[in-house]
Protein backbone atom coordinates (compact mmCIF):
# COMPACT_ATOMS: atom_id res chain seq x y z
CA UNK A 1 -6.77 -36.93 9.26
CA UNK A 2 -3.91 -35.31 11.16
CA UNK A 3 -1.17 -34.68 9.95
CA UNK A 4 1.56 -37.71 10.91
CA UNK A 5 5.78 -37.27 10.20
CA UNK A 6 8.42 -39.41 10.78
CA UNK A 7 12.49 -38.40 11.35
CA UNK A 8 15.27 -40.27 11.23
CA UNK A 9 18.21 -39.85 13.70
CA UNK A 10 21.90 -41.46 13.41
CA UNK A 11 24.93 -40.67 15.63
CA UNK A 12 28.23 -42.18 15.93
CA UNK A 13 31.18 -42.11 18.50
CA UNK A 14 34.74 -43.63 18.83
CA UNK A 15 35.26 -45.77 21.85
CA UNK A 16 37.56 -44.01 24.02
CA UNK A 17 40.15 -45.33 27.19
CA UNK A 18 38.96 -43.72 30.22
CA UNK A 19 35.32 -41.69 29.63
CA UNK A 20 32.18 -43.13 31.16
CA UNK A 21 29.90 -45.05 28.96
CA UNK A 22 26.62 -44.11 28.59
CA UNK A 23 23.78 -45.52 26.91
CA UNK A 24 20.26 -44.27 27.26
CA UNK A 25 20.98 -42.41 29.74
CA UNK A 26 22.22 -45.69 31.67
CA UNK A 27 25.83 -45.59 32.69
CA UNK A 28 27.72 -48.84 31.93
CA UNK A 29 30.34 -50.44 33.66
CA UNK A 30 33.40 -50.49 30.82
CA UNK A 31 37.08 -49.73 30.24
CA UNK A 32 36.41 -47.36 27.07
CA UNK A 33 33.51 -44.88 26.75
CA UNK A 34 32.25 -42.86 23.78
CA UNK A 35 34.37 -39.62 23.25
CA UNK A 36 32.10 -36.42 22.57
CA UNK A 37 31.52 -33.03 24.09
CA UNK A 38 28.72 -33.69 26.04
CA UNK A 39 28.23 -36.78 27.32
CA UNK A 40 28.30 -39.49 23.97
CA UNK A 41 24.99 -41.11 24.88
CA UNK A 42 24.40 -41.71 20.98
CA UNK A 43 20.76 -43.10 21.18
CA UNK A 44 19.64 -39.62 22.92
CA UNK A 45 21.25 -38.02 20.39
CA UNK A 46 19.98 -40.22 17.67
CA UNK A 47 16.29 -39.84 18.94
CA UNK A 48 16.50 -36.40 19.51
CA UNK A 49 17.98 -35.75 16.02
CA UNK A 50 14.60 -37.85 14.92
CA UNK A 51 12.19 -35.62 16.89
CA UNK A 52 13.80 -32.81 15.68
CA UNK A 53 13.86 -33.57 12.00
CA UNK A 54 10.33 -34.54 12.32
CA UNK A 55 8.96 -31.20 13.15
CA UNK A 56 11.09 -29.47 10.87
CA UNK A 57 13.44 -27.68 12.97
CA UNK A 58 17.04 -27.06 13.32
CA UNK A 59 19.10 -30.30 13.77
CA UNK A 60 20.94 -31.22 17.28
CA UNK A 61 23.98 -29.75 16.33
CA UNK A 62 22.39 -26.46 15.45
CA UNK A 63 20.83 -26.76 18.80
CA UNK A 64 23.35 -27.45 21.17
CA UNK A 65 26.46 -26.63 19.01
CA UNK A 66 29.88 -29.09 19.95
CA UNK A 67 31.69 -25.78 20.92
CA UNK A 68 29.51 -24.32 23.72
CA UNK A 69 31.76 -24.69 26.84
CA UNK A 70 28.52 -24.66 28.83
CA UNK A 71 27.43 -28.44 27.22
CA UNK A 72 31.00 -29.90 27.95
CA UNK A 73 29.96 -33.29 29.66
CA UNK A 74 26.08 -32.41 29.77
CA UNK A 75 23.47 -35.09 30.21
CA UNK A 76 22.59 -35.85 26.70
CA UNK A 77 19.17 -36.98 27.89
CA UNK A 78 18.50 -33.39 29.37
CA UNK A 79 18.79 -32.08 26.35
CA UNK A 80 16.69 -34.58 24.55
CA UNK A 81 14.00 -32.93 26.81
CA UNK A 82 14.97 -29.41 25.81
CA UNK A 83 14.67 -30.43 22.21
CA UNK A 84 11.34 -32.56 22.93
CA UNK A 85 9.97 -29.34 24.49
CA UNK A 86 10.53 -27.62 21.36
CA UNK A 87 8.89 -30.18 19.37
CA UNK A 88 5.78 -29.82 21.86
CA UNK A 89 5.30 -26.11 21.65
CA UNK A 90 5.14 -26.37 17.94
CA UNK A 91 1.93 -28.47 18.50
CA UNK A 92 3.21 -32.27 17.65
CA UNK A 93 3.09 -35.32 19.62
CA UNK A 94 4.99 -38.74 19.88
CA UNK A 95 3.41 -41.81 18.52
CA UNK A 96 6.37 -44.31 18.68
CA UNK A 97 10.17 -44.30 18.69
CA UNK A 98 12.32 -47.03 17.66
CA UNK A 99 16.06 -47.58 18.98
CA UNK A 100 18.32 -49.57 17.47
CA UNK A 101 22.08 -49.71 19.09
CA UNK A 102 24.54 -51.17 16.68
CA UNK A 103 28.02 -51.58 18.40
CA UNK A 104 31.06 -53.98 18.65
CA UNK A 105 31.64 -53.34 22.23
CA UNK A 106 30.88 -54.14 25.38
CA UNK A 107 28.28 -56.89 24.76
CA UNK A 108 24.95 -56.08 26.39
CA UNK A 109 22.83 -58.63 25.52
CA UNK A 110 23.56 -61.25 28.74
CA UNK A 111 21.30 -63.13 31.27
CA UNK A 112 19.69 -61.27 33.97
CA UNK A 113 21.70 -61.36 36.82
CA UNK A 114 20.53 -63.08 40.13
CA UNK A 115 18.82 -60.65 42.30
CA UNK A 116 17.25 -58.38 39.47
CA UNK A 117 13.47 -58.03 39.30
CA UNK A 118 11.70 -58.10 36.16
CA UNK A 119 9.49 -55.34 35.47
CA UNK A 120 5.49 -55.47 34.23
CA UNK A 121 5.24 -54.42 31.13
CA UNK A 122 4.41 -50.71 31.20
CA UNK A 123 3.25 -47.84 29.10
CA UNK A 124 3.61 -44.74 30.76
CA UNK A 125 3.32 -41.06 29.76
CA UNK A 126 4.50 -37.48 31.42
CA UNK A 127 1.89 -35.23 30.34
CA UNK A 128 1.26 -31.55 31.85
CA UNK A 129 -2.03 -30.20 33.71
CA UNK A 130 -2.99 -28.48 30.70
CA UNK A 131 -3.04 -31.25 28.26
CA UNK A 132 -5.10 -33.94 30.39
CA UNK A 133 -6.96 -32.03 32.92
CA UNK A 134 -9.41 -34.85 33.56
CA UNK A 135 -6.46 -36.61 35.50
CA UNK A 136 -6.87 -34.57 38.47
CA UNK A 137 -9.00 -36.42 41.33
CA UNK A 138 -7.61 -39.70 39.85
CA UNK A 139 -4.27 -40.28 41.66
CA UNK A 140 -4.40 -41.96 45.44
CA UNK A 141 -3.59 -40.33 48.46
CA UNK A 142 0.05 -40.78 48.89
CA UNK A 143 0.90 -39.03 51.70
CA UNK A 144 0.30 -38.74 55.76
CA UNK A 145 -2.98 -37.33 56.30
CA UNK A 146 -1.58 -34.83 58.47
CA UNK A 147 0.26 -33.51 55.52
CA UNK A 148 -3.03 -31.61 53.86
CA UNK A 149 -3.16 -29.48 56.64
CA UNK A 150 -0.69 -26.77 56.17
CA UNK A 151 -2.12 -23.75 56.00
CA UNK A 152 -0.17 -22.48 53.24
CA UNK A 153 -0.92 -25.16 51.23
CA UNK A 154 -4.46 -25.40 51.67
CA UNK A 155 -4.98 -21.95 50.65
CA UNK A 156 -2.71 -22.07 47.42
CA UNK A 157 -3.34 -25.74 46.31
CA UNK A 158 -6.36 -25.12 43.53
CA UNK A 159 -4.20 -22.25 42.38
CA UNK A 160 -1.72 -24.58 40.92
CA UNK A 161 -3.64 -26.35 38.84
CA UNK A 162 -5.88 -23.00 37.72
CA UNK A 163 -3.49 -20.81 37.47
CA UNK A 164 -0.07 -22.87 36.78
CA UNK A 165 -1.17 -26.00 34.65
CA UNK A 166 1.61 -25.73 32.01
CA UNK A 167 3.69 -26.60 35.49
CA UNK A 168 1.88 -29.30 37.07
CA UNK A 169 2.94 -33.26 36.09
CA UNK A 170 0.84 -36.33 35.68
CA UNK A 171 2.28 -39.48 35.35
CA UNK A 172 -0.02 -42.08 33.58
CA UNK A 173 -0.42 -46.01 33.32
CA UNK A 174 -1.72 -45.77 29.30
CA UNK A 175 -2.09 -49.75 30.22
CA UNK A 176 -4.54 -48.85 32.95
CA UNK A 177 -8.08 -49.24 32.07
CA UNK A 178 -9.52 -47.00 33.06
CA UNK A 179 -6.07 -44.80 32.46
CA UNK A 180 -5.31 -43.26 35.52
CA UNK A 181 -2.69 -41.35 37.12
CA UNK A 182 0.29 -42.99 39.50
CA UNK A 183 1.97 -40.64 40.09
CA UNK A 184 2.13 -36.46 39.72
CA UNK A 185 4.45 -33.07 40.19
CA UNK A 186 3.50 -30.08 40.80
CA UNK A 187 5.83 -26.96 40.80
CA UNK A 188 5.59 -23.18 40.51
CA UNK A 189 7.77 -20.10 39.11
CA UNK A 190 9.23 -18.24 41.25
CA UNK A 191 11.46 -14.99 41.90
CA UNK A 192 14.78 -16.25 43.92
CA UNK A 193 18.14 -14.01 43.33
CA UNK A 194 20.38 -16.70 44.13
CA UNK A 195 21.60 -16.25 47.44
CA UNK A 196 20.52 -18.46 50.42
CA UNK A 197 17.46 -20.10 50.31
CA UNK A 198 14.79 -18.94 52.98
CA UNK A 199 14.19 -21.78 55.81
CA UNK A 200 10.59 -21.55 54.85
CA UNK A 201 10.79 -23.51 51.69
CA UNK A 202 7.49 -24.67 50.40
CA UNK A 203 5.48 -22.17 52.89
CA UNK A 204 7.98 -19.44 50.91
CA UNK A 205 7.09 -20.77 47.68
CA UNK A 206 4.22 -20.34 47.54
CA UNK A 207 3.70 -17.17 49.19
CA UNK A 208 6.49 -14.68 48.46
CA UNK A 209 8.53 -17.09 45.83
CA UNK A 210 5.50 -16.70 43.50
CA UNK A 211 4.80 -13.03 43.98
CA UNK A 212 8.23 -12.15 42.56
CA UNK A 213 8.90 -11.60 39.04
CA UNK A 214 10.04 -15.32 37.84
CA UNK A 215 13.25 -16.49 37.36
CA UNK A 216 13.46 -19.86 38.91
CA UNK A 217 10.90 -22.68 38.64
CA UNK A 218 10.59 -24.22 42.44
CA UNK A 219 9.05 -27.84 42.43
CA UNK A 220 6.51 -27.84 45.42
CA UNK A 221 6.36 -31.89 45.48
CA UNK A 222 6.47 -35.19 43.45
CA UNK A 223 5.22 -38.63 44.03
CA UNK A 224 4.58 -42.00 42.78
CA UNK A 225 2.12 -45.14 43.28
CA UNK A 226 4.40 -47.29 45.43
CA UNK A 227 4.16 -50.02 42.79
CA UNK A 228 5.16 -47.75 40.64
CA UNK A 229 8.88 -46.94 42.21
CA UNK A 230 11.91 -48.37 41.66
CA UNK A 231 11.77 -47.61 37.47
CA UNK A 232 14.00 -44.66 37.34
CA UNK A 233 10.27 -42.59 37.02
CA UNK A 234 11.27 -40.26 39.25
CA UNK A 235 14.23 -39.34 37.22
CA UNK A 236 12.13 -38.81 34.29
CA UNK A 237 10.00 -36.40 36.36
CA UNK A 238 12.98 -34.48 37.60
CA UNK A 239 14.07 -34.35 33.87
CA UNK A 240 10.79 -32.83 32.60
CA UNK A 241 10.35 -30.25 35.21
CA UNK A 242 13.85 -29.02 34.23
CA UNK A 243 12.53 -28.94 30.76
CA UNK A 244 9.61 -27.48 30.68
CA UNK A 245 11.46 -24.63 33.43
CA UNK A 246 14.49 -24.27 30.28
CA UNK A 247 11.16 -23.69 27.91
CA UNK A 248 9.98 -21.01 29.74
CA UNK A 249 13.24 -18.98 30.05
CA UNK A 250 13.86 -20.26 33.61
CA UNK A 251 17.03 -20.64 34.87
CA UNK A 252 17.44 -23.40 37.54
CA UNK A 253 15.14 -26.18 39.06
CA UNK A 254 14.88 -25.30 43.31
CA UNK A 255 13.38 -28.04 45.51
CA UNK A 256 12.42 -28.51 48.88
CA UNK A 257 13.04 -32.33 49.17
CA UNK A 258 11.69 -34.30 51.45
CA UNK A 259 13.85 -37.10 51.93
CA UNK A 260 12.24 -40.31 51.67
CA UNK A 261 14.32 -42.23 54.88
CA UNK A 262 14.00 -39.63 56.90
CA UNK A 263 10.70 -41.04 58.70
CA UNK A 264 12.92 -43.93 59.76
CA UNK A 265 15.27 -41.03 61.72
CA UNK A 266 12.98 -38.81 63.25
CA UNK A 267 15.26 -38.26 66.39
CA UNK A 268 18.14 -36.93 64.45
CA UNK A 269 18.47 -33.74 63.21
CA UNK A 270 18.14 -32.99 59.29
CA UNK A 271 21.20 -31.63 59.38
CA UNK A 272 23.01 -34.62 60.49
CA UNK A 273 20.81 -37.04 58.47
CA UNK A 274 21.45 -34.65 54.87
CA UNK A 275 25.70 -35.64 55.59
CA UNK A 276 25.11 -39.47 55.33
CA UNK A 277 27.05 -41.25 52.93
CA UNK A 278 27.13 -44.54 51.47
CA UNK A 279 30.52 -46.18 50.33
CA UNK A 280 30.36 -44.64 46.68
CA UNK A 281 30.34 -41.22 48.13
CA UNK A 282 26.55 -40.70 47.15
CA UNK A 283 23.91 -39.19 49.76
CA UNK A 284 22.48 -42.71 52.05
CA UNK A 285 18.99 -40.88 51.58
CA UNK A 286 17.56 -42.69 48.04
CA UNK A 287 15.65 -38.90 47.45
CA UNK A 288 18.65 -36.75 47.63
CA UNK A 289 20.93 -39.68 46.00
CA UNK A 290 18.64 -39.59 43.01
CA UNK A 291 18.91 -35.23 43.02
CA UNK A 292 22.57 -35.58 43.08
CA UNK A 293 23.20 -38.32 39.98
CA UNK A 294 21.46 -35.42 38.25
CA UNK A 295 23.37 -32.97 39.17
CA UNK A 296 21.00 -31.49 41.62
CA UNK A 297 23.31 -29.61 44.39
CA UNK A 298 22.29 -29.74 48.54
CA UNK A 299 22.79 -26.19 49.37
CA UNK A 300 20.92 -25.81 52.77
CA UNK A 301 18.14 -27.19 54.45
CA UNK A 302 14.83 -25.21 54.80
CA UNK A 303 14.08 -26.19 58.89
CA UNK A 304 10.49 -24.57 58.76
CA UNK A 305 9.21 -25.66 55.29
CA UNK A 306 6.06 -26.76 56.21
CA UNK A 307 4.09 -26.10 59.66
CA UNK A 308 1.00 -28.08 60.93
CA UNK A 309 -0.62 -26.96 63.74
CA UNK A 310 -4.23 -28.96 64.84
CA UNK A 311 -6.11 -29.56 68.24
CA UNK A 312 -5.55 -32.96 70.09
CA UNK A 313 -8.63 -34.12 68.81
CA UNK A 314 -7.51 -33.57 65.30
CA UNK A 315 -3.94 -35.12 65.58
CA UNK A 316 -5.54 -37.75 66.76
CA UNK A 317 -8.06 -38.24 63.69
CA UNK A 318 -4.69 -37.60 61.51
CA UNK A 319 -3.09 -40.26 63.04
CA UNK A 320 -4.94 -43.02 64.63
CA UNK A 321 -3.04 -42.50 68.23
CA UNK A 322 -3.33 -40.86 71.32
CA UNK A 323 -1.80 -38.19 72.83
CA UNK A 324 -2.80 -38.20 76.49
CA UNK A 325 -0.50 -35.26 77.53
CA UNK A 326 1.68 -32.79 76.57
CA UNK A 327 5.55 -33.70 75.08
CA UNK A 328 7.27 -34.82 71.79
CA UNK A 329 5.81 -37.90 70.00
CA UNK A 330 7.06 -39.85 66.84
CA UNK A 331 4.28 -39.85 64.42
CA UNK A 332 4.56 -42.33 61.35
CA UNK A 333 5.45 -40.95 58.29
CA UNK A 334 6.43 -37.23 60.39
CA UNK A 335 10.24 -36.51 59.80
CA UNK A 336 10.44 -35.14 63.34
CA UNK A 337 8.67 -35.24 66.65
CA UNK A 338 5.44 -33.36 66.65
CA UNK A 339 5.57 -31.38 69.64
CA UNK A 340 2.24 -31.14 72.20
CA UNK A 341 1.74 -28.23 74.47
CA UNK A 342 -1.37 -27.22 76.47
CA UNK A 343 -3.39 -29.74 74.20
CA UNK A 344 -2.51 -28.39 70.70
CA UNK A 345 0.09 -30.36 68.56
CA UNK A 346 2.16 -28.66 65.81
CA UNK A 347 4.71 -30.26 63.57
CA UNK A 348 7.19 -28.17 61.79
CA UNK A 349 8.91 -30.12 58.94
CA UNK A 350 12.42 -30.04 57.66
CA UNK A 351 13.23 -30.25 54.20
CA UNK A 352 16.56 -30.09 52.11
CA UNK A 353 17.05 -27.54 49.39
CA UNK A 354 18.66 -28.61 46.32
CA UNK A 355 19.08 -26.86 42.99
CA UNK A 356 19.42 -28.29 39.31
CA UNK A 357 20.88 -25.81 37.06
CA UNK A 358 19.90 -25.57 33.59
């Protein structure tokens, strides 16, 4: 029988006038937060003073001591995933957590408001490449056809999963029968000094990004079931890649994001499109909004990150359409034109770098 532990967590914080609350890792609307030096989410700290306990190592304070400057406000859920990456290397797994929030103030228990959906029950789990290898060839297509066809790409892709697994995400229905993958991330080490991202983003990944001595870990791309959207998933993926990047001595998180809205836009430059607000300040582009509550930063965009080049007859098998002569065309799901010229189309995509640092 293997071996099975349990820990036991607690945390407390004063209610204080004028700091964000934050539960969870769910920020709620209220006068008074929870005073602390990071950012007072007591049931990440609870659970992650479980996990840690558990396994037998050094408690959360120990960890991520109240008087390093460099934790002043952090995400409290980040570094639940620091401290669950510890627990992981030393070989143990979760079975079940429990959660119990005991408070005076503010009241959460209240009806659901009009407008809110109600989620299907799910169980999901983030598990790596290396630990469930059988996953791969079970997730849908989720992307443009035309978007397998970068040469880059094609040549690296089985190298990510041979040579990188500890790197590569799968996300997993565990209510799914059989259990199958919805959704996946797959990222790669990479040497970057710092200075200005090259305009060749993914294409530089994964040529001369991963041929330099690693300092950075680059996520190539992420996706998710459509069903499955809308669950604050993708945060969790962003979360674990920055993880499992702090476990390896990495120092950032780099991305070449491809906004989700920009498909809707494909007539306006990237440029323009990456400056679009909403009223609260955050980016209009649900992608890059979700890389910015983060604390993901836009530095530049990559304008060449991916290029697709393909006869007339191929574009056309891509795509379903027709492309009788030469000239721009919109092509769903392309973030610009491709462009046609003595009957070969190519299609240079955009993407917007943003960096998470650790």
């Amino acid at each position: 029988m293997s071996e099975y532990r349990v820990g036991t967590g607690f945390d407390a914080h004063a209610l204080e006038d004028g700091v964000p609350l934050v539960l969870g890792g769910v920020r709620i609307e209220h006068p008074r937060g929870l005073a602390g030096h990071s950012d007072g989410d007591v049931l990440a700290h609870a659970l992650t003073d479980a996990l840690l306990g558990a396994a037998g190592l050094e408690d959360i304070g120990a960890l991520f001591p109240s008087g390093d400057p460099s934790l002043a406000g952090a995400d409290s859920l980040e570094l639940l995933a620091r401290a669950w990456e510890r627990v992981r290397a030393d070989g143990w797994r979760l079975a079940n957590a429990d959660v119990v929030l005991i408070g005076e103030e503010p009241r959460l228990a209240r009806p659901r408001r009009p407008g809110c959906r109600a989620s299907r029950p799910m169980k999901l789990a983030l598990v790596t490449h290396a630990e469930r290898p059988r996953l791969r060839g079970t997730l849908p297509s989720l992307w443009p056809e035309f978007m397998a066809h970068d040469s880059v790409v094609q040549y690296f892709w089985p190298r990510l999963y041979d040579e990188y697994p500890d790197f590569q995400l799968w996300v997993v229905d565990r209510e799914a029968s059989p259990r199958r993958a919805v959704g996946y991330a797959c990222s790669v080490p990479v040497g970057w000094n710092g200075s200005s991202p090259s305009p060749r983003g993914i294409d530089w990944a994964l040529t001369d990004g991963v041929e330099g001595t690693p300092t950075t870990l680059c996520a190539i791309v992420a996706g998710l079931v459509p069903e499955y959207r809308g669950y604050g998933i993708a945060e969790a993926i962003l979360r674990r890649l920055a993880a499992i990047g702090a476990g390896h001595g990495l120092d950032a998180l780099l991305a070449p994001v491809r906004p989700t809205w920009k498909e809707r836009y494909p007539l306006v430059a990237l440029e323009r499109y990456a400056t679009w607000r909403r009223g609260d300040g955050l980016p209009y582009d649900p992608w890059l909004r979700t890389h910015e509550r983060l604390g993901g930063q836009l530095l530049a965009t990559a304008p060449r990150s991916m290029t697709i080049s393909g006869t007339r007859v191929e574009w056309e098998e891509w795509t379903g359409m027709v492309f009788p002569e030469d000239g721009n065309y919109v092509v769903p799901g392309a973030l610009v034109p491709v462009h046609f010229k003595n009957g070969r189309g190519v299609y240079v995509e955009p993407n917007v770098w943003v960096r998470h640092g650790f």
